[in-house]
C-alpha atoms as a PDB file:
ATOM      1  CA  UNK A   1      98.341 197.322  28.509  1.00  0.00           C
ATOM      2  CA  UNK A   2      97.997 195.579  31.914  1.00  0.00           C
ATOM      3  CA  UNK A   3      99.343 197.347  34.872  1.00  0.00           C
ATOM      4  CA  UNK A   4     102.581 195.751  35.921  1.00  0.00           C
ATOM      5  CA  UNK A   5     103.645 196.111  39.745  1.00  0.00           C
ATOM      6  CA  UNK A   6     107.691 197.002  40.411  1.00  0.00           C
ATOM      7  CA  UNK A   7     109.474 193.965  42.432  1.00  0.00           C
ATOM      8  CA  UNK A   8     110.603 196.919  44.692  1.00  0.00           C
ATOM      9  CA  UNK A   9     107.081 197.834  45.953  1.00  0.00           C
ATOM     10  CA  UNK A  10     106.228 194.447  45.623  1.00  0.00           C
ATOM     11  CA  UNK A  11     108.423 193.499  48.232  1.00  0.00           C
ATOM     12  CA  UNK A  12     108.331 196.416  50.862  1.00  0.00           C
ATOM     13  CA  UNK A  13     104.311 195.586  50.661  1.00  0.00           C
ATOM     14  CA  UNK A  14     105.154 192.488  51.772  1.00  0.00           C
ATOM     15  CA  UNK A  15     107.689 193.540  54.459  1.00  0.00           C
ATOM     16  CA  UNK A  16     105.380 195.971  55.943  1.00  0.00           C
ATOM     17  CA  UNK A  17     102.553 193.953  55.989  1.00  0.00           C
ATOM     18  CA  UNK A  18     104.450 191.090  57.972  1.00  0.00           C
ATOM     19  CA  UNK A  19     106.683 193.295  60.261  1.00  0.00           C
ATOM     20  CA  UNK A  20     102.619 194.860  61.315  1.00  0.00           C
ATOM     21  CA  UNK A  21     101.016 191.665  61.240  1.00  0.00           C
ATOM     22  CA  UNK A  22     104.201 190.846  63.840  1.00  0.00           C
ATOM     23  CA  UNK A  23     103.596 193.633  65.879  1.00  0.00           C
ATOM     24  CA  UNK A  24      99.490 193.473  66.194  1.00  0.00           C
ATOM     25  CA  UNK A  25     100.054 189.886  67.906  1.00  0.00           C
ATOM     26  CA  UNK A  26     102.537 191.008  70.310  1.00  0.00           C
ATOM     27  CA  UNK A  27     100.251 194.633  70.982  1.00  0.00           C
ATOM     28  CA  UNK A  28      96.824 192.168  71.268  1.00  0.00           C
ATOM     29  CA  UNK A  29      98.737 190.283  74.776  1.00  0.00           C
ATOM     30  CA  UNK A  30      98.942 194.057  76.274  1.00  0.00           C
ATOM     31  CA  UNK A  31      95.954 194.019  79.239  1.00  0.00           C
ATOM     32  CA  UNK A  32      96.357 197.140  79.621  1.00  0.00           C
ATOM     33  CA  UNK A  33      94.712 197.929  76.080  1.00  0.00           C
ATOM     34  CA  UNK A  34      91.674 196.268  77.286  1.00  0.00           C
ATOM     35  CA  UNK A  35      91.119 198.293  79.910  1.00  0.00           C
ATOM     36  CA  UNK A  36      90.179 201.141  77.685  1.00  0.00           C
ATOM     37  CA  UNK A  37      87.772 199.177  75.010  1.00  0.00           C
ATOM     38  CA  UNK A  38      87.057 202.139  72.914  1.00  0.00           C
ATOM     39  CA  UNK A  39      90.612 203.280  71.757  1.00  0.00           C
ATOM     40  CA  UNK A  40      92.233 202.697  68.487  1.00  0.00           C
ATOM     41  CA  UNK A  41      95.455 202.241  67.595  1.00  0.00           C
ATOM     42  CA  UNK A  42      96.917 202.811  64.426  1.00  0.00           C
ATOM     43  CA  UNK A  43     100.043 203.271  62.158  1.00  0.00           C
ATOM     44  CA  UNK A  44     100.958 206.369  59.768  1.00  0.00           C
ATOM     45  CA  UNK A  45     104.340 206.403  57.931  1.00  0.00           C
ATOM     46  CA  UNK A  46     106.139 204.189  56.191  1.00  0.00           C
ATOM     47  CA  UNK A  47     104.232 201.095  57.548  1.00  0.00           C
ATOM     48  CA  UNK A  48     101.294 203.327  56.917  1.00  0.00           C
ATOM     49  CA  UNK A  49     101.867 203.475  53.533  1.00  0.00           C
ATOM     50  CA  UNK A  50     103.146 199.886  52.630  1.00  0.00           C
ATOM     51  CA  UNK A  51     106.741 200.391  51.821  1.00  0.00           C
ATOM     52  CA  UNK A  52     108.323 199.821  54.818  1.00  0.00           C
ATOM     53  CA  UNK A  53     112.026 198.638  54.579  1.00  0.00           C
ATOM     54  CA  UNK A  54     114.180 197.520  57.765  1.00  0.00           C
ATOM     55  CA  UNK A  55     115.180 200.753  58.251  1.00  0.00           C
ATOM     56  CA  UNK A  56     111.640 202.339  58.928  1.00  0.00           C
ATOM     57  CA  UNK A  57     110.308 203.002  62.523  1.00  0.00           C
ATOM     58  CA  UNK A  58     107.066 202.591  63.709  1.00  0.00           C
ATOM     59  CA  UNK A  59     104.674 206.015  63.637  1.00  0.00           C
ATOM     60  CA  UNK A  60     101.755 205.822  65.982  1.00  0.00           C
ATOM     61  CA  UNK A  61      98.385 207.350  66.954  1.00  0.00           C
ATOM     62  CA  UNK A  62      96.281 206.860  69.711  1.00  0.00           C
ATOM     63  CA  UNK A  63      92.712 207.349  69.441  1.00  0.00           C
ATOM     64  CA  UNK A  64      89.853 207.631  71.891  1.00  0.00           C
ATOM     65  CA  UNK A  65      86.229 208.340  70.365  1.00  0.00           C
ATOM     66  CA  UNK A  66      84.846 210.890  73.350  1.00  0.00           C
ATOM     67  CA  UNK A  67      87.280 211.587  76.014  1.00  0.00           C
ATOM     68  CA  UNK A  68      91.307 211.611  76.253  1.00  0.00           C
ATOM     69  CA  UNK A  69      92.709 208.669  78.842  1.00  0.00           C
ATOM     70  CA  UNK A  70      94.295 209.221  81.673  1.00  0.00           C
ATOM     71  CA  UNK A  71      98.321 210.510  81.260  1.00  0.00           C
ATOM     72  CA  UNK A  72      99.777 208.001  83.451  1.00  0.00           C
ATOM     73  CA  UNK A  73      97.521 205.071  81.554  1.00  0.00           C
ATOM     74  CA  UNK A  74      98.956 206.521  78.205  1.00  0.00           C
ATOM     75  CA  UNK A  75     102.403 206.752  78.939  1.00  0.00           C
ATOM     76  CA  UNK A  76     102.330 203.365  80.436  1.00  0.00           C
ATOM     77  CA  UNK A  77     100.542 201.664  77.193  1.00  0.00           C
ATOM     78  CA  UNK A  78     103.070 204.061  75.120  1.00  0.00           C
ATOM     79  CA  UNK A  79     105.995 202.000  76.949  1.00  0.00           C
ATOM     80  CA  UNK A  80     104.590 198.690  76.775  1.00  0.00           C
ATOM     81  CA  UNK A  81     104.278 198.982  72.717  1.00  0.00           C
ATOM     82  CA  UNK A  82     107.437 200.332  72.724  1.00  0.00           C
ATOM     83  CA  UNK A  83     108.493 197.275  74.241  1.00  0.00           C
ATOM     84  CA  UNK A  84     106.775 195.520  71.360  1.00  0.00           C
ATOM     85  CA  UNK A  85     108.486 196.941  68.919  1.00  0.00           C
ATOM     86  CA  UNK A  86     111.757 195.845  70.858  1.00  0.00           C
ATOM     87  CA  UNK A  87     111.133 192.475  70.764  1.00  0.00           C
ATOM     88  CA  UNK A  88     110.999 192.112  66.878  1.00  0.00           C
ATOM     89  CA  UNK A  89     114.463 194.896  66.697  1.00  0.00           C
ATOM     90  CA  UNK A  90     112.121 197.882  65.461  1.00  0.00           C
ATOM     91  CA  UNK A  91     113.665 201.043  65.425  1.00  0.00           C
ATOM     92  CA  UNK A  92     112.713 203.272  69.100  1.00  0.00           C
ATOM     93  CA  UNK A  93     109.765 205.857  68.358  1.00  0.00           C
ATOM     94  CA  UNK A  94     111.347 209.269  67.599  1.00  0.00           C
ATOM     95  CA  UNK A  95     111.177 211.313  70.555  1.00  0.00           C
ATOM     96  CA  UNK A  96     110.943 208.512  73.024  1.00  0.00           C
ATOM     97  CA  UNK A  97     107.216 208.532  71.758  1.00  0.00           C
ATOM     98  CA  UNK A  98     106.133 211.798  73.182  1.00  0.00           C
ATOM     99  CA  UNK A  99     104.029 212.825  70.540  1.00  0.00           C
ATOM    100  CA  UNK A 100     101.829 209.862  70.901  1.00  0.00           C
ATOM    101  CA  UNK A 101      99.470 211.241  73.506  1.00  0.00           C
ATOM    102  CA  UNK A 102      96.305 210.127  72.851  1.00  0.00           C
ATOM    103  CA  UNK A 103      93.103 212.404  70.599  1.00  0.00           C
ATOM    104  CA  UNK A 104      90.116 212.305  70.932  1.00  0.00           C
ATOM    105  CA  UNK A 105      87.463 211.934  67.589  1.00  0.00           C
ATOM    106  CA  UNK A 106      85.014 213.934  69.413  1.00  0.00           C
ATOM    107  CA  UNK A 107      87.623 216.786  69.841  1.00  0.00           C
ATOM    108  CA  UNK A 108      89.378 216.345  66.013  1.00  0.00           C
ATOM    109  CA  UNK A 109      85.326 216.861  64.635  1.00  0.00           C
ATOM    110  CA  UNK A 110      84.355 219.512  66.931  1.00  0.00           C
ATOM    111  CA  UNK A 111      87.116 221.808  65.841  1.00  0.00           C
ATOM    112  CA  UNK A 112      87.318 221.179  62.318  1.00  0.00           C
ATOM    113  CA  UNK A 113      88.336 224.446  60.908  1.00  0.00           C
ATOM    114  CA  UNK A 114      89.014 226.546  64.093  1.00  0.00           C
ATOM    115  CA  UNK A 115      92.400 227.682  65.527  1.00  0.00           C
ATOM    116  CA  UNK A 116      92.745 224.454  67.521  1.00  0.00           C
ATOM    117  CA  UNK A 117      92.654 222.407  64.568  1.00  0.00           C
ATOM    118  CA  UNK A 118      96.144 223.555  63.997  1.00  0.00           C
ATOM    119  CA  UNK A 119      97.349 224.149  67.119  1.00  0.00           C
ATOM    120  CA  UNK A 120      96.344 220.845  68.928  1.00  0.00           C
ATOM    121  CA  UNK A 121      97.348 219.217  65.827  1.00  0.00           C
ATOM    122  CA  UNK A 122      93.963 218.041  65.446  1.00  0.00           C
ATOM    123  CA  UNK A 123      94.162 218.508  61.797  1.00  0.00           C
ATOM    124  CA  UNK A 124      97.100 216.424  61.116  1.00  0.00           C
ATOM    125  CA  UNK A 125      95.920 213.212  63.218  1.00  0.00           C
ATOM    126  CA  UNK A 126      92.477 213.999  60.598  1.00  0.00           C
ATOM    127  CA  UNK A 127      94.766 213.624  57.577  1.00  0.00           C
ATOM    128  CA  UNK A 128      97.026 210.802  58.403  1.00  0.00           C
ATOM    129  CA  UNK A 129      94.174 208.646  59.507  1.00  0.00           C
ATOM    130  CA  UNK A 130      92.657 209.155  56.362  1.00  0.00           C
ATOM    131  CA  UNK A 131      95.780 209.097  53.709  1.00  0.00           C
ATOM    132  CA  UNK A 132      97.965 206.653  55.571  1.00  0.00           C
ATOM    133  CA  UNK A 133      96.666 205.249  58.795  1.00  0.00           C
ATOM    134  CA  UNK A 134      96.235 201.363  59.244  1.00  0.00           C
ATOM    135  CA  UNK A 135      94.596 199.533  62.158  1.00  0.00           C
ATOM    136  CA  UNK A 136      97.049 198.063  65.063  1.00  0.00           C
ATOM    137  CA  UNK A 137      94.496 197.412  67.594  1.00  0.00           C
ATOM    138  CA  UNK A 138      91.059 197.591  67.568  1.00  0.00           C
ATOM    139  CA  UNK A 139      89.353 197.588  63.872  1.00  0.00           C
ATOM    140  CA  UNK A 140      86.165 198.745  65.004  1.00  0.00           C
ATOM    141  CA  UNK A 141      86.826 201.459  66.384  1.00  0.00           C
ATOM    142  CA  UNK A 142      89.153 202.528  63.963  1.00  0.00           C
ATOM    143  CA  UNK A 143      86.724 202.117  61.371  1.00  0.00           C
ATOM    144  CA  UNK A 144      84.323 203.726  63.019  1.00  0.00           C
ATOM    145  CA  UNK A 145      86.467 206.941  63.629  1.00  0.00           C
ATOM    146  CA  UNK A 146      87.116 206.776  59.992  1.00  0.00           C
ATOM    147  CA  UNK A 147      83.773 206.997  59.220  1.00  0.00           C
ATOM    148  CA  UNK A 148      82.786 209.810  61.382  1.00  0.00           C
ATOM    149  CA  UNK A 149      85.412 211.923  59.745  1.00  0.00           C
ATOM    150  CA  UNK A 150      84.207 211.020  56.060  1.00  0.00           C
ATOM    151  CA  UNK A 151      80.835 211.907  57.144  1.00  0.00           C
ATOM    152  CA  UNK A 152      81.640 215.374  58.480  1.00  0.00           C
ATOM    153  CA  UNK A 153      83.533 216.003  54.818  1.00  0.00           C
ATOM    154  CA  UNK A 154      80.354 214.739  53.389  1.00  0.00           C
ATOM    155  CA  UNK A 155      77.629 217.007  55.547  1.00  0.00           C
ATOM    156  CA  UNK A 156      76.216 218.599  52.315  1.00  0.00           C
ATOM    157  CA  UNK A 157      75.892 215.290  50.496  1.00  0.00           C
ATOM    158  CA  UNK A 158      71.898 215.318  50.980  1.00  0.00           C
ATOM    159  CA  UNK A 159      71.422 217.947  49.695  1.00  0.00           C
ATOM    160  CA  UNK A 160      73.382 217.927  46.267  1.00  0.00           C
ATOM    161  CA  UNK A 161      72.881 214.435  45.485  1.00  0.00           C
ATOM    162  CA  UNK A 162      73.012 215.166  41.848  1.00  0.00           C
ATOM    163  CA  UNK A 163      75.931 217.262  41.775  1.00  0.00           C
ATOM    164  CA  UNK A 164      77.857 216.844  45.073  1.00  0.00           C
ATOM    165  CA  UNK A 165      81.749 217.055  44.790  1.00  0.00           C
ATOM    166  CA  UNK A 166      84.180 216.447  47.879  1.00  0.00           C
ATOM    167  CA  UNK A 167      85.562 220.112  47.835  1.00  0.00           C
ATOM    168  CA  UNK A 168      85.783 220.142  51.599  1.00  0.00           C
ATOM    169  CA  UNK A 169      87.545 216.858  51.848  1.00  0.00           C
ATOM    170  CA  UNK A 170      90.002 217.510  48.519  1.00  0.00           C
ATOM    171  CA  UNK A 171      90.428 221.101  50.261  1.00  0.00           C
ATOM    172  CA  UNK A 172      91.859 219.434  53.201  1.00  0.00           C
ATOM    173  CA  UNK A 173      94.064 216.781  51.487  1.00  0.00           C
ATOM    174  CA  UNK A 174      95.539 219.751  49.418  1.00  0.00           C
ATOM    175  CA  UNK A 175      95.737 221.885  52.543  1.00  0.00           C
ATOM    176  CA  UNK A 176      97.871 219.055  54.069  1.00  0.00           C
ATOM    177  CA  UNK A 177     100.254 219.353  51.293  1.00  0.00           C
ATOM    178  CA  UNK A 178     100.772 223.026  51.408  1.00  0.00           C
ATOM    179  CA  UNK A 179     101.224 222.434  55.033  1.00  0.00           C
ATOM    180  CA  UNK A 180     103.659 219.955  54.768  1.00  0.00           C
ATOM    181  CA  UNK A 181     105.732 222.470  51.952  1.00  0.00           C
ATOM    182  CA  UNK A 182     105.900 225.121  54.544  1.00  0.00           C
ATOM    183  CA  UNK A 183     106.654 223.187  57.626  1.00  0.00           C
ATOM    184  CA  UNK A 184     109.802 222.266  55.266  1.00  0.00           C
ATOM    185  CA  UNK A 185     110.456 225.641  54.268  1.00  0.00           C
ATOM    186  CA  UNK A 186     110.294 226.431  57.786  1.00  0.00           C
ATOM    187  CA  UNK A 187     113.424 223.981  58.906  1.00  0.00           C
ATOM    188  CA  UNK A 188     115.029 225.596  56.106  1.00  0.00           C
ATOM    189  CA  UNK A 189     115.272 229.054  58.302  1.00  0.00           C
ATOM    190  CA  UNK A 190     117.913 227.812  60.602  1.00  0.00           C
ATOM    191  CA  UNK A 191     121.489 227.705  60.101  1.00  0.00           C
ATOM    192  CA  UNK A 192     123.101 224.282  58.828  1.00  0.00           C
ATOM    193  CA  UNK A 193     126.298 222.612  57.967  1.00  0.00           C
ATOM    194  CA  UNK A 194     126.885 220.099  55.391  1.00  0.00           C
ATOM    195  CA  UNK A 195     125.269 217.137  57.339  1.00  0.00           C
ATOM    196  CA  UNK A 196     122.264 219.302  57.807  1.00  0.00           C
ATOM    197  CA  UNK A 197     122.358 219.931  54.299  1.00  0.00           C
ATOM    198  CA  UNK A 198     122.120 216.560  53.570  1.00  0.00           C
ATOM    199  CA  UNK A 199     119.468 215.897  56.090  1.00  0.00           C
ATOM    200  CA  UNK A 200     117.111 218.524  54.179  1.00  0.00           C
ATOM    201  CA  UNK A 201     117.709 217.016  50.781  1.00  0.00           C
ATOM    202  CA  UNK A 202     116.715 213.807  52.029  1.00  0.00           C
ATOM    203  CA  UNK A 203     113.312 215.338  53.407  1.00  0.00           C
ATOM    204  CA  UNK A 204     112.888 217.479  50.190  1.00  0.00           C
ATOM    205  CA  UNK A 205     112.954 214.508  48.174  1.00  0.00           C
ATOM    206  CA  UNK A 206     110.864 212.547  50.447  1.00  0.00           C
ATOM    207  CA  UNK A 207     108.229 215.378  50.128  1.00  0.00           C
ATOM    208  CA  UNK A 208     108.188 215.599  46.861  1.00  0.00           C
ATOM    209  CA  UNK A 209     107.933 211.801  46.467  1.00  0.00           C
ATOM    210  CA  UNK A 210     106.084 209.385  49.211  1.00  0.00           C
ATOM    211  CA  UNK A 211     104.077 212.986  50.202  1.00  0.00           C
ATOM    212  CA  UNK A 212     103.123 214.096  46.420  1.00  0.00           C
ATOM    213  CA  UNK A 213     102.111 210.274  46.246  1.00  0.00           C
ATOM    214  CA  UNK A 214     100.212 210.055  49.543  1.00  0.00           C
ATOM    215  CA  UNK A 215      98.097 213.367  48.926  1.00  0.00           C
ATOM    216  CA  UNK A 216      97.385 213.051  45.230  1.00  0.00           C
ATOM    217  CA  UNK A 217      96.897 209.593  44.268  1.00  0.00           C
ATOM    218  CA  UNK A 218      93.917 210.452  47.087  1.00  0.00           C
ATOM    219  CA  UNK A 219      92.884 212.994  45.345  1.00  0.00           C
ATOM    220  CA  UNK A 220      92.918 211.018  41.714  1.00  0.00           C
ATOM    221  CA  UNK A 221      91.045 207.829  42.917  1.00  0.00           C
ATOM    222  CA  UNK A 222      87.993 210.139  44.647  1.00  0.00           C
ATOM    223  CA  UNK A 223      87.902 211.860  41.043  1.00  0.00           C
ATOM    224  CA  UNK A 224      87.315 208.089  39.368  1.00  0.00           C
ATOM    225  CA  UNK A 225      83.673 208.858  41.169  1.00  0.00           C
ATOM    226  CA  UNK A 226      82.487 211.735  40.829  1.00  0.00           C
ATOM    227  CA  UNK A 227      79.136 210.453  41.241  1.00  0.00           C
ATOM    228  CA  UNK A 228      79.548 207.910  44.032  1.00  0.00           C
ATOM    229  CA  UNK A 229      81.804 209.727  46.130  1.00  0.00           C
ATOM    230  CA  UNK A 230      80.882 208.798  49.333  1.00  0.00           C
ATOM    231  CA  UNK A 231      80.419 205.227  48.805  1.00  0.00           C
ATOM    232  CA  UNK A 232      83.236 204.866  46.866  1.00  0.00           C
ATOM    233  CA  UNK A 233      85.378 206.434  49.948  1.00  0.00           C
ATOM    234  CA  UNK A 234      85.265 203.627  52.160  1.00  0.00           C
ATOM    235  CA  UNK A 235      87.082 201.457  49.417  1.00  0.00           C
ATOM    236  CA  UNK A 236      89.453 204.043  48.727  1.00  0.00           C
ATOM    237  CA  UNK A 237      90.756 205.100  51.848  1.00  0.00           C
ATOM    238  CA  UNK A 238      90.965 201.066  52.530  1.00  0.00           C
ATOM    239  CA  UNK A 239      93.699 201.123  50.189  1.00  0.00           C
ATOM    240  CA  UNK A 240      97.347 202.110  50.731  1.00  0.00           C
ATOM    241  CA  UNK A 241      98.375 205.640  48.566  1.00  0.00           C
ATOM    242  CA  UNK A 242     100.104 202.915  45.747  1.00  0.00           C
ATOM    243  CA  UNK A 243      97.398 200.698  45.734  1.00  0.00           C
ATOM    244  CA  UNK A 244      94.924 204.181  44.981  1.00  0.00           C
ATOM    245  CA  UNK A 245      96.808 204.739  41.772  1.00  0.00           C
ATOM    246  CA  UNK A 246      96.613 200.933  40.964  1.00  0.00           C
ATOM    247  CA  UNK A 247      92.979 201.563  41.385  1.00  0.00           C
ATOM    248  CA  UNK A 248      92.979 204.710  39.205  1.00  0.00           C
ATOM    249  CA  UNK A 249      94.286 202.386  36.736  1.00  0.00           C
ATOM    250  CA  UNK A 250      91.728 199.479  36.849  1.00  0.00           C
ATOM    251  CA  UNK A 251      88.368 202.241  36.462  1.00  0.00           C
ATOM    252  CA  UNK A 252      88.903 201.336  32.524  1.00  0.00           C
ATOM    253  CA  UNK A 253      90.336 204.810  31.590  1.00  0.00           C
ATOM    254  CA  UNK A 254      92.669 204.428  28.783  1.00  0.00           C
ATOM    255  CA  UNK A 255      94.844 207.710  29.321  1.00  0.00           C
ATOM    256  CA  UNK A 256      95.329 206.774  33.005  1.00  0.00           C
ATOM    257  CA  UNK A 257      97.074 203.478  33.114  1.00  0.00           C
ATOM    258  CA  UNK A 258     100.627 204.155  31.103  1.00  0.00           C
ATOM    259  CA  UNK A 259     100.667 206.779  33.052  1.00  0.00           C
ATOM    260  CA  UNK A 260      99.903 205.317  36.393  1.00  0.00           C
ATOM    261  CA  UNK A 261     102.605 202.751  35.393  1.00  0.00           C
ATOM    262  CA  UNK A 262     105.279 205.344  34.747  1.00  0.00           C
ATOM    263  CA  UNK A 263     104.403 206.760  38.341  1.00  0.00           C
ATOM    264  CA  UNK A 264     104.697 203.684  40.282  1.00  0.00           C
ATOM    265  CA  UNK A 265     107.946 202.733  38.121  1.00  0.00           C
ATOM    266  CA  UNK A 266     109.966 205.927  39.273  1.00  0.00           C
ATOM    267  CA  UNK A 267     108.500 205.247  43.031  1.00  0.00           C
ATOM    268  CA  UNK A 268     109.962 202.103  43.071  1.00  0.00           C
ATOM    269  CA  UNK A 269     113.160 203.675  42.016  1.00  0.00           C
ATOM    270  CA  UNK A 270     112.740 206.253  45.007  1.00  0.00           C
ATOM    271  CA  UNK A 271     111.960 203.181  47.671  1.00  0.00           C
ATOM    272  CA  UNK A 272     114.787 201.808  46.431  1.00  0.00           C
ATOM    273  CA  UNK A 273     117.158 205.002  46.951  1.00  0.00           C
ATOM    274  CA  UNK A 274     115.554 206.025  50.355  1.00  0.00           C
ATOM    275  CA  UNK A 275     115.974 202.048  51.403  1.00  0.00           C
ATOM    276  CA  UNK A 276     119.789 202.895  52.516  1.00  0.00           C
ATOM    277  CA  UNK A 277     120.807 203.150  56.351  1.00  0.00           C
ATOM    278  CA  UNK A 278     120.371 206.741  57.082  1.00  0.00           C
ATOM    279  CA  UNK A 279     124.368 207.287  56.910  1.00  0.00           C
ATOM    280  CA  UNK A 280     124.960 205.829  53.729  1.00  0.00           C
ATOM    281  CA  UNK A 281     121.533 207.584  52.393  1.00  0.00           C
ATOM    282  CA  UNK A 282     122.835 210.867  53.389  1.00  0.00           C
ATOM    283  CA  UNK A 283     126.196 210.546  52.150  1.00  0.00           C
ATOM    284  CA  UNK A 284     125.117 209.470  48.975  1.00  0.00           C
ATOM    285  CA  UNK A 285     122.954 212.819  48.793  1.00  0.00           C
ATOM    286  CA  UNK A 286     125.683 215.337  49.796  1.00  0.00           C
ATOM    287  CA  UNK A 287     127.157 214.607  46.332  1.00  0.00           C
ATOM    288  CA  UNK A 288     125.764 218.063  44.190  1.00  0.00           C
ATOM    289  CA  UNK A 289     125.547 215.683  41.153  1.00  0.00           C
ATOM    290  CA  UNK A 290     123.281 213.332  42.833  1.00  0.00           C
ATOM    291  CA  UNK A 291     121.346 216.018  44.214  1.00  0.00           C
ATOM    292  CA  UNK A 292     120.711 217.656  41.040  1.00  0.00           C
ATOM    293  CA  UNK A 293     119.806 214.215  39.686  1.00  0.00           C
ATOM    294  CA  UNK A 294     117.314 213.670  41.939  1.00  0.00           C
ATOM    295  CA  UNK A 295     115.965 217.238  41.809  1.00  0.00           C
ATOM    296  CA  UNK A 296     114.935 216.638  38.176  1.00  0.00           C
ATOM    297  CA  UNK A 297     113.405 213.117  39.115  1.00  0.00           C
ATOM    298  CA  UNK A 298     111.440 214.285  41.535  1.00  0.00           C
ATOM    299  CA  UNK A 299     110.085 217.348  39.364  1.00  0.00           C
ATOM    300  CA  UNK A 300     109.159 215.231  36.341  1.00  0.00           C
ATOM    301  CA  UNK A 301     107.679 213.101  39.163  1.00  0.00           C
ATOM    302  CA  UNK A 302     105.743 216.150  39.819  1.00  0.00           C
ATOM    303  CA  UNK A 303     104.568 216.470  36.339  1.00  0.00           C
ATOM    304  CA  UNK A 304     103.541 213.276  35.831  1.00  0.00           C
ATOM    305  CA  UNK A 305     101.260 213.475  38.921  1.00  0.00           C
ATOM    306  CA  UNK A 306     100.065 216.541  37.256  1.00  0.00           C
ATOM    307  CA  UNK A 307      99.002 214.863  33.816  1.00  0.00           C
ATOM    308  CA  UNK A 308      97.032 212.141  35.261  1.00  0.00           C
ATOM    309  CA  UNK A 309      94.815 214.346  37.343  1.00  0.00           C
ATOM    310  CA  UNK A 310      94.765 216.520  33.878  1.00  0.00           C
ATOM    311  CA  UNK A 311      93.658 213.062  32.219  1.00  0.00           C
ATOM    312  CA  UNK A 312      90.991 212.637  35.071  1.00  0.00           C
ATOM    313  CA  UNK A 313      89.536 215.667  34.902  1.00  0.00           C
ATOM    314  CA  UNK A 314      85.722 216.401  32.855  1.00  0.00           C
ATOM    315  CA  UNK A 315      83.639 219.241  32.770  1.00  0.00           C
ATOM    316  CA  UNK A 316      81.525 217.855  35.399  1.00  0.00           C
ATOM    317  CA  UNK A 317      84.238 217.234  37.935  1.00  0.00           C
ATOM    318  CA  UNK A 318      86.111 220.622  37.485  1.00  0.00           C
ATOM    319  CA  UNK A 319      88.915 219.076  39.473  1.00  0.00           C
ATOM    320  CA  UNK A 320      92.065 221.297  38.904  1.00  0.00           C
ATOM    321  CA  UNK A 321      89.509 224.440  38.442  1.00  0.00           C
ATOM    322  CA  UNK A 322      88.665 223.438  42.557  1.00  0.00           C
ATOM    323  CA  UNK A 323      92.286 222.203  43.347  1.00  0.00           C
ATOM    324  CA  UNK A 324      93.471 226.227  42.409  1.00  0.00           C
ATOM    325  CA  UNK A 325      90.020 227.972  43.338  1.00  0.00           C
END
């Protein structure tokens, strides 16, 4: 069979990848990005991703390779994008954008691991860059922060060249996951009324959809090389998390593609769902019926992530024996 895109994710690719094209001319006029040469910006999220719909904000991330700018330069940069995003009626950055503080690539390798990593939220800035981030200003540099983080998941590379795996890297992306399961258990803690209700269906489906998606169509295009890992990384996290299972699918692996097919069908029927305005989206999920409806979607969504990383795996790649252990 020959992989057959939805229309749905055929035309949020499209969406997002005009509405960011629109934005990186209006950001590329701002002088005050080219007062600091080295930084980065880039985009996580929805745009991130490639399924934007005209709903979705913008998520950002500011990047500096050795040394964090100046406050009063960041917040002023912050505002000025802000106003970008104004001018072509983009939803306001959640927060009024305070979470988009600059970090620093020296600072996200140096405490790979540690306390800090958490804390300074070092380790998610690692993981979005890698499993959703795209470019807004300054390629170069972006790439080149890329890089430097694939390299530190690849230190042992030269010496296992005939049997290296990504464990540390496929540790992390899994890590992420877990992380991003108990930071939703965690909002589960406080009291709620029916619209909060609602509110935490929307973000349980959402995990269990665009987040299952993001971190483990990762993991299933690195296992498509088990023996050109590295290398094949810089075309792989090039690619969007939809356009990694597409690329599962095209490594001529007959098990893989009716079921990569069946995964990107149902996620099409998920854009579609989540595409609402926020009011009618959670109104439609307060409905128990619904929410029991999508419950079971989402699970078998689950499982079919499950079977094509079962249909991936070999004896050499061990890759749900080092997903558990």
């Amino acid at each position: 069979m020959s992989l057959i895109l939805p229309p749905p994710l055929v035309e949020r690719r499209e969406f997002a990848n005009q509405r960011l094209d629109d934005l990186r001319r209006q950001v590329s006029t701002l002088g005050l990005l080219r007062e600091q040469p080295e930084v980065c910006v880039f985009v996580t999220g929805s745009y991130g991703r490639g399924e934007a719909s005209v709903h979705s904000d913008i998520d950002l991330f500011l990047l500096h390779p050795t040394q964090r700018p100046l406050d009063t330069w960041s917040r002023e940069v912050i505002a000025q994008i802000q106003t970008c995003t104004e001018r072509l009626a983009l939803p306001p950055f959640s927060k009024a954008g305070d979470y988009l503080m600059p970090h620093v690539v020296k600072d996200i390798l140096s405490c790979m691991g540690s306390p800090e990593d958490d804390h300074k939220n070092y380790f998610t800035a690692r993981m979005l860059l890698l499993l959703e981030g795209q470019s807004l200003w300054n390629d170069n540099a972006f790439e080149k922060a890329r890089a430097q983080i694939l390299n530190a998941y690849f230190r042992d590379l030269p010496d296992h060249r005939n049997d290296f795996n990504p464990h540390f890297l496929l540790n992390d992306v899994v890590r992420f996951w877990k992380t991003l399961c108990l930071n939703y258990e965690e909002r589960r803690n406080r009291p709620e009324d029916a619209a909060q209700t609602a509110k935490h269906r929307l973000k349980n489906v959402k995990l269990r959809y665009s987040r299952v998606l993001t971190c483990f169509a990762t993991v299933a295009a690195l296992a498509t090389y088990p023996d050109r890992v590295e290398r094949a990384s810089q075309v792989i996290f090039d690619l969007s998390p939809t356009e990694r299972l597409e690329h599962v699918s095209h490594q001529g692996l007959a098990d893989a593609e009716p079921q990569v097919q069946a995964l990107l069908d149902e996620y099409a029927v998920f854009l579609e769902m989540v595409g609402r305005p926020e009011g009618e989206l959670l109104d439609y999920l307060a409905d128990n019926d619904v929410w029991l409806e999508w419950r079971r979607r989402a699970a078998e969504f689950g499982n079919g992530m499950f079977y094509l990383l079962a249909a991936l795996d070999t004896p050499r790649l061990q890759l749900l024996r080092h997903l558990l252990i």
